[in-house]
Protein backbone atom coordinates (compact mmCIF):
# COMPACT_ATOMS: atom_id res chain seq x y z
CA UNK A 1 0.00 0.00 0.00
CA UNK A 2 1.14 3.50 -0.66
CA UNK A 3 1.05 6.26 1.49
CA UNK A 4 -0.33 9.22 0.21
CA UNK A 5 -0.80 12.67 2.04
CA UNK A 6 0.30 11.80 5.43
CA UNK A 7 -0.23 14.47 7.56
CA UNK A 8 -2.22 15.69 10.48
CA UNK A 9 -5.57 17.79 8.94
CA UNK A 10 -6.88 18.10 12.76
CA UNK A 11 -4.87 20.72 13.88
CA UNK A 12 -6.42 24.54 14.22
CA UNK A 13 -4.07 25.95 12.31
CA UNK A 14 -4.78 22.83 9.54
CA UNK A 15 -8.29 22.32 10.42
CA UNK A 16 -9.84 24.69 7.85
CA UNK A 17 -13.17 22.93 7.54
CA UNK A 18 -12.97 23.57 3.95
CA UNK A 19 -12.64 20.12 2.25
CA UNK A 20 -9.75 17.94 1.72
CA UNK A 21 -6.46 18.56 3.29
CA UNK A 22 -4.59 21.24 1.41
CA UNK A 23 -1.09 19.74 0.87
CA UNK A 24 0.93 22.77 -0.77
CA UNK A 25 4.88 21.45 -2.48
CA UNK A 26 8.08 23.26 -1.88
CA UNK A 27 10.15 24.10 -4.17
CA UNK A 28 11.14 21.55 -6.87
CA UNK A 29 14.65 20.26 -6.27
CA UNK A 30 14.39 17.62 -9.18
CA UNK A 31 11.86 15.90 -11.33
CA UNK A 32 11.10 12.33 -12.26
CA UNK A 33 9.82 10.83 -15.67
CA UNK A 34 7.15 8.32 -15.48
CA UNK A 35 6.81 6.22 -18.86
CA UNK A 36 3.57 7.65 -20.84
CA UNK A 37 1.02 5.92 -18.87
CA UNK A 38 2.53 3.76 -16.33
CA UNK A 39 0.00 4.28 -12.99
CA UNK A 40 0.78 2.31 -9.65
CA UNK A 41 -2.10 1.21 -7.90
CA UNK A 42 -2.34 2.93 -4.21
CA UNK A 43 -3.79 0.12 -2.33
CA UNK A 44 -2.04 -3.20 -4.06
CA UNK A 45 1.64 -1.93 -4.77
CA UNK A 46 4.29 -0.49 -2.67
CA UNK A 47 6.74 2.14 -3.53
CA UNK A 48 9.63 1.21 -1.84
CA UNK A 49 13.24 1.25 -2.60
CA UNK A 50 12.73 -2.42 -4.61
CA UNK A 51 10.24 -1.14 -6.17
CA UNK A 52 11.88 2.21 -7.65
CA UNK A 53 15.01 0.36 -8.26
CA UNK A 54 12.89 -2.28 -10.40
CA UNK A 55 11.28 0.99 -12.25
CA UNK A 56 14.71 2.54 -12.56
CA UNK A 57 16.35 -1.06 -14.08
CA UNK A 58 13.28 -1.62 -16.72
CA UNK A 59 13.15 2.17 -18.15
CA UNK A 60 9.88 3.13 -16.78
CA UNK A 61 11.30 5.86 -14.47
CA UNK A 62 13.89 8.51 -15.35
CA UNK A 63 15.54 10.52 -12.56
CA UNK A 64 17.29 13.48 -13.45
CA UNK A 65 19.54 15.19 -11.19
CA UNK A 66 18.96 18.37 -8.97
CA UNK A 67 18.53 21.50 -11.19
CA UNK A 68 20.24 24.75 -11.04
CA UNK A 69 17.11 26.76 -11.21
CA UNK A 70 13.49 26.79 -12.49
CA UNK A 71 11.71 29.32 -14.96
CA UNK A 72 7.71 29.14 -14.69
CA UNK A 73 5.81 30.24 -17.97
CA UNK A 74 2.94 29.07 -17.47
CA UNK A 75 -0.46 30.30 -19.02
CA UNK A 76 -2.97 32.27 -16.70
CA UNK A 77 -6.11 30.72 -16.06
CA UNK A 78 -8.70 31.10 -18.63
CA UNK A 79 -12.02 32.82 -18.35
CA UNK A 80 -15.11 33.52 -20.13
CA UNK A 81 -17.17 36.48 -20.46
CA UNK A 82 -20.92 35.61 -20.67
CA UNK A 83 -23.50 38.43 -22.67
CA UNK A 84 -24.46 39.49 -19.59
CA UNK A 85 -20.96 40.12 -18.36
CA UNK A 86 -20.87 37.67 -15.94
CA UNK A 87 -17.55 35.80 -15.93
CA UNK A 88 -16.97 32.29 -15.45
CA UNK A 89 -14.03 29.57 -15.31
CA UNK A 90 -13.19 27.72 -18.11
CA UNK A 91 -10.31 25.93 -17.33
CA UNK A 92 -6.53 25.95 -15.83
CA UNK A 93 -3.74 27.52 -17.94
CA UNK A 94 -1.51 25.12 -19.45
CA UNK A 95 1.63 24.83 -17.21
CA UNK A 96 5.17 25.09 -18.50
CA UNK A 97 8.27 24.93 -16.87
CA UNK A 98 12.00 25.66 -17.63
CA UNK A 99 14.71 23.60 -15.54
CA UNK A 100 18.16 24.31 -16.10
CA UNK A 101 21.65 22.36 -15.12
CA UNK A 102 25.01 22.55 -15.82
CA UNK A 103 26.26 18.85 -16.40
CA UNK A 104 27.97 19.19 -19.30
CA UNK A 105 28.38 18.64 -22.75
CA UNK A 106 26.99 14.71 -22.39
CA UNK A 107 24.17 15.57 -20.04
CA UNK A 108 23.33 18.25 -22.55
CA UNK A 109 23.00 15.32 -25.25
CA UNK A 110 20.98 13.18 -22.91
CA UNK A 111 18.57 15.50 -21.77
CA UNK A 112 17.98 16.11 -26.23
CA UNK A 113 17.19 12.36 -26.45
CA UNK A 114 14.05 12.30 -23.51
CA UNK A 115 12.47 14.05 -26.69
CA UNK A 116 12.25 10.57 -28.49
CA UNK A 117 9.76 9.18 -25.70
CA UNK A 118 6.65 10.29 -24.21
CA UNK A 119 6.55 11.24 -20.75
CA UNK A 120 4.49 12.28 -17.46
CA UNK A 121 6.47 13.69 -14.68
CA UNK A 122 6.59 13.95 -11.03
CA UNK A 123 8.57 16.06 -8.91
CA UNK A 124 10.90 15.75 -5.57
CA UNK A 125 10.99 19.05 -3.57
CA UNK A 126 12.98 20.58 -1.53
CA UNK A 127 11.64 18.97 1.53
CA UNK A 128 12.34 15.08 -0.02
CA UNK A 129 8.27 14.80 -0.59
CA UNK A 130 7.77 13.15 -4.22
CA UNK A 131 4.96 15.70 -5.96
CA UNK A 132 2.82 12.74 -7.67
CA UNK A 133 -1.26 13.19 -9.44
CA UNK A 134 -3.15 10.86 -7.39
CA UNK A 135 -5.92 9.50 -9.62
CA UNK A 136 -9.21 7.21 -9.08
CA UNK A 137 -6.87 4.10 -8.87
CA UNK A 138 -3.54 4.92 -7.34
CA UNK A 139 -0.67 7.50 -8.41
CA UNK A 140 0.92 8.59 -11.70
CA UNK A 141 3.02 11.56 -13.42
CA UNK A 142 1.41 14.61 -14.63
CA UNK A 143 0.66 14.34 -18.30
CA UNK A 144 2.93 16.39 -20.74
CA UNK A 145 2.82 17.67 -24.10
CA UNK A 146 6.20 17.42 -24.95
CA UNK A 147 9.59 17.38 -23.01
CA UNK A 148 12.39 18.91 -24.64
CA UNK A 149 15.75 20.42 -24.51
CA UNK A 150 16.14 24.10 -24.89
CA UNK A 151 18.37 27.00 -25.39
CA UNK A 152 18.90 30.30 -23.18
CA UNK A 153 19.47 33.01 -25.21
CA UNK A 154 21.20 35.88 -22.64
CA UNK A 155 20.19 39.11 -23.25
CA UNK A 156 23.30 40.12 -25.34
CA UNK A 157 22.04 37.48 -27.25
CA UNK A 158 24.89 34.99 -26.75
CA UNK A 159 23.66 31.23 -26.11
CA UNK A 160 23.71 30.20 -22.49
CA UNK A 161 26.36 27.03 -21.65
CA UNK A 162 23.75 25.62 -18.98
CA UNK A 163 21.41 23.05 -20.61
CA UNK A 164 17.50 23.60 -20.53
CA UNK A 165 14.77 21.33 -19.79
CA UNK A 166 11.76 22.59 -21.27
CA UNK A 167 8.33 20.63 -20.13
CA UNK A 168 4.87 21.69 -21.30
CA UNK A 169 1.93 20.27 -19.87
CA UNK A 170 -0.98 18.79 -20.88
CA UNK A 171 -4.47 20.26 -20.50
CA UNK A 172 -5.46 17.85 -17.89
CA UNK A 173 -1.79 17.12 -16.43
CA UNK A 174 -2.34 21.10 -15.42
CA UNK A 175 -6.04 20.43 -14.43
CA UNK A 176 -4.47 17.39 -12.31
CA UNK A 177 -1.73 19.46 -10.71
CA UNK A 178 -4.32 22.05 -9.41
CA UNK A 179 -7.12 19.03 -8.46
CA UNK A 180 -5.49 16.26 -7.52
CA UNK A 181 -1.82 16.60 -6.52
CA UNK A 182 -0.40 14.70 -3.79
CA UNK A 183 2.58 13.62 -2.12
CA UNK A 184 4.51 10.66 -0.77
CA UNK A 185 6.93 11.25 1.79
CA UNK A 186 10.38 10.14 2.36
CA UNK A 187 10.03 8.40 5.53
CA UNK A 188 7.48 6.62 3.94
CA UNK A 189 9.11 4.81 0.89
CA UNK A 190 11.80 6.13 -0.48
CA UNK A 191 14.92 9.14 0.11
CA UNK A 192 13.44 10.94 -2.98
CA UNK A 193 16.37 13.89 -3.40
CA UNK A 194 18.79 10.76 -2.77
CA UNK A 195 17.98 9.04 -5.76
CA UNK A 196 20.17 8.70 -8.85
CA UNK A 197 19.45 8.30 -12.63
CA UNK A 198 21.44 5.45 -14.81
CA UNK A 199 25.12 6.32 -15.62
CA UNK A 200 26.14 4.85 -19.29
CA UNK A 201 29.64 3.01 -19.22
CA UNK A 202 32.00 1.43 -21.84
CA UNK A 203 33.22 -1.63 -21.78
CA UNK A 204 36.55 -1.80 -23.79
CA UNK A 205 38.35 -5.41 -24.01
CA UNK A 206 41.67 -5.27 -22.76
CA UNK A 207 42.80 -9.17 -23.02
CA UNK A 208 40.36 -11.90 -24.60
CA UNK A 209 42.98 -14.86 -22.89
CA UNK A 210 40.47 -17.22 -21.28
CA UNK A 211 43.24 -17.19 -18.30
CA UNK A 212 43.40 -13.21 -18.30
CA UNK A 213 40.20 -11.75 -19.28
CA UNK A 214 40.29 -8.20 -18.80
CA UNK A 215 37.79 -5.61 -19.40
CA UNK A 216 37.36 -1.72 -18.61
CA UNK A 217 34.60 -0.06 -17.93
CA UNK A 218 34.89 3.49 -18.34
CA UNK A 219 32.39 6.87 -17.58
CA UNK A 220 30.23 7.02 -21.02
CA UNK A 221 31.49 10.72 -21.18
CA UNK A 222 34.75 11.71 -18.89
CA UNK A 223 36.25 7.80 -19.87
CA UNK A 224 37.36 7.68 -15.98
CA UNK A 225 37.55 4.03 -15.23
CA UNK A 226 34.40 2.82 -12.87
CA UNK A 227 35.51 1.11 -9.81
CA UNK A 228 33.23 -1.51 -7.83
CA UNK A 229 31.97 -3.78 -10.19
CA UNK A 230 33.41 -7.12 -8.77
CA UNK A 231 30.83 -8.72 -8.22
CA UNK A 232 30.28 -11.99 -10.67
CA UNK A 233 26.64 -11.30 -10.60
CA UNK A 234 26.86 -8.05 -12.85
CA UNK A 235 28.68 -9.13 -15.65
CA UNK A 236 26.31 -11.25 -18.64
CA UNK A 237 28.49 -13.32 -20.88
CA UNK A 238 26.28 -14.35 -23.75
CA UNK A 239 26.69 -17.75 -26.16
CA UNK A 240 25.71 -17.47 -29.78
CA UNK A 241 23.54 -20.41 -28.85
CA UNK A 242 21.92 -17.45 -26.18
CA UNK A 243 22.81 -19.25 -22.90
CA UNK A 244 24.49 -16.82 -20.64
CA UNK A 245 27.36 -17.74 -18.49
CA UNK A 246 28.22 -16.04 -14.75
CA UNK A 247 32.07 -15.78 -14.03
CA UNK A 248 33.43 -17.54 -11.36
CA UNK A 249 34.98 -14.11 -9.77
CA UNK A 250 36.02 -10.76 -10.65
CA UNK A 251 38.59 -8.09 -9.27
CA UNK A 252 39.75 -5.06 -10.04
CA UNK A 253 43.05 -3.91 -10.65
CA UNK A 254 45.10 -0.66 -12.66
CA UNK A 255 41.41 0.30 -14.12
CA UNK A 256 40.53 -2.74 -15.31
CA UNK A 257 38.21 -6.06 -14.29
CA UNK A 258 39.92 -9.45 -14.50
CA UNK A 259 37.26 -12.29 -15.32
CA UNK A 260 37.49 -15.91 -14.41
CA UNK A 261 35.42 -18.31 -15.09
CA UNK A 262 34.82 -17.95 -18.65
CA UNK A 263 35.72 -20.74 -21.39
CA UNK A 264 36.79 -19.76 -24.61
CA UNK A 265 34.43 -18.97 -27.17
CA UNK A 266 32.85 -15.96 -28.60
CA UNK A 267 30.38 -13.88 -26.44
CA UNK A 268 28.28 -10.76 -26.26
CA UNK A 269 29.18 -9.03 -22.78
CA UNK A 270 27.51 -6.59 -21.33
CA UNK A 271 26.84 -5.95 -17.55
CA UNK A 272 23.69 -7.01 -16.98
CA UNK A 273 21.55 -9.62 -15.15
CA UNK A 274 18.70 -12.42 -16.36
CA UNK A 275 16.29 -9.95 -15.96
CA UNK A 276 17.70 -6.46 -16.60
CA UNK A 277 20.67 -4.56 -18.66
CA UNK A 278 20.77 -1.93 -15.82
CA UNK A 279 22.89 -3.14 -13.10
CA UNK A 280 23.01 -1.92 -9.21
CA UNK A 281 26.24 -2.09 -7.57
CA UNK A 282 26.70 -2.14 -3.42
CA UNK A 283 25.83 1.22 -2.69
CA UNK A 284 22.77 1.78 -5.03
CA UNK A 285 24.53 3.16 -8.17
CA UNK A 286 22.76 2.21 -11.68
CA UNK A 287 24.74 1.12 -14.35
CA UNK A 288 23.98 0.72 -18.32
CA UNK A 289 26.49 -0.58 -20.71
CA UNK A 290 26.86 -1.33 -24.39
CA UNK A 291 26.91 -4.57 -25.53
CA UNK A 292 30.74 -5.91 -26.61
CA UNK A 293 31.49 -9.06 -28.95
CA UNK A 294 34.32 -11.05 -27.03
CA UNK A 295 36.38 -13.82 -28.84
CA UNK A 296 38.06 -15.68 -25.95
CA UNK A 297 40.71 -18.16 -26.46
């Protein structure tokens, strides 16, 4: 079961005695893409650290890191003027917001590929509460239009070297953000602002001897070699014939991993395991790494 608005509504100061608990977000720290669709249910799933690492590993969740700073531009709400001159609400201005971060040149290239997908988003705020649209059968993102990578144009009109996240809403992702937003708290599931996205590695063959095996695996952009990958259980040899074989051990030494256990042959290797090509190491890093074709002899 998930916990959803958790706090005290009794209090005087809380107590309005005008409807539902009024649960207002700080400010957004980061945000969180939810695959197009994807809905847990409040009362039969949990949202717990398996659970968001088994999101994070499949591709239905994207966490991006903290941004710099947020720009909102969203559009006013809209009215209508009846004959009489009566106005009246017709619904919520579309909402549109502007994250930026400097992460460099890769992270800049990333944040251009989200446009290939279709998202919803939730948010983490400042206070580690996930910001989520609780609907009729559990929780989900708020719906977007588009999310896209933008430029800042300064005002000499020079280009900006901070990357921009640029996320428009939905009509009814706005009209759920205003009606039915709601929060999970940390101390309930998950540290929220604690959570990391999926760093891409390279693996790069170093030795294809059956009694020296060695592989790197280097930072997808800075090529710094990634430590603490030893364990046998993240590395996925594959057979042509598509049975997988597990090392016997693994260690690392001057930047590199040296892999026992594995006969000669030709494989694909990747890290991996039988149910997921995004690894987590010991202290709850992700991992995603190309696939390499491996003659050993």
């Amino acid at each position: 079961m998930i916990k959803l608005n958790n706090r005290d509504c009794t209090t005087a100061v809380k107590g309005t005695a005008l409807g539902k608990c009024l649960i207002l977000p700080g400010y957004f720290s980061k945000n969180i893409l939810f695959e197009k669709g994807l809905e847990l249910d409040a009362e039969n799933d949990t949202l717990d650290d398996a659970k968001v690492q088994e999101l994070i590993q499949n591709g239905k969740i994207v966490v991006l890191p903290e941004h710099l700073s947020l720009e909102e531009g969203s559009e006013e709400d809209v009215y209508e003027t009846l004959p009489n001159g009566t106005q009246q609400f017709v619904r919520y201005g579309v909402k549109r917001y502007t994250f930026s971060y400097a992460n460099g040149i890769c992270f800049g290239n990333a944040l251009a590929s989200l446009a290939s997908k279709k998202w919803d988003i939730a948010f983490v705020d400042h206070e580690n509460k996930l910001i989520i649209n609780h609907t009729e059968n559990g929780i989900k993102g708020f719906g977007t239009a588009f999310v896209r990578k933008g430029n800042m144009t300064l005002n000499d009109g020079s280009v900006s070297t901070k990357d921009n996240l640029v996320i428009g809403f939905t009509p009814a992702g706005s009209q759920a953000m205003n009606e039915s937003l709601a929060v999970v708290y940390a101390k309930d599931s998950v540290d929220w602002l604690g959570l990391e996205g999926v760093h891409d590695v390279r693996l790069v063959v170093e030795n294809t001897s059956a009694s020296d095996l060695r592989i790197s695996v280097l930072d997808g952009c800075s090529e710094t070699p990634i430590e603490g990958l030893d364990n046998p259980d993240y590395w996925r040899f594959e057979n042509q014939d598509g049975s997988t074989v597990t090392p016997s051990g693994v260690t690392y030494q001057n930047g590199a991993y040296t892999i026992s256990g594995v006969t000669a042959g030709t494989y694909n290797a990747n890290l991996g395991t039988a149910d997921s090509n995004v690894i987590i190491d010991a202290v709850n890093d992700f991992y995603k790494s190309n696939v390499e074709n491996v003659t050993v002899s």
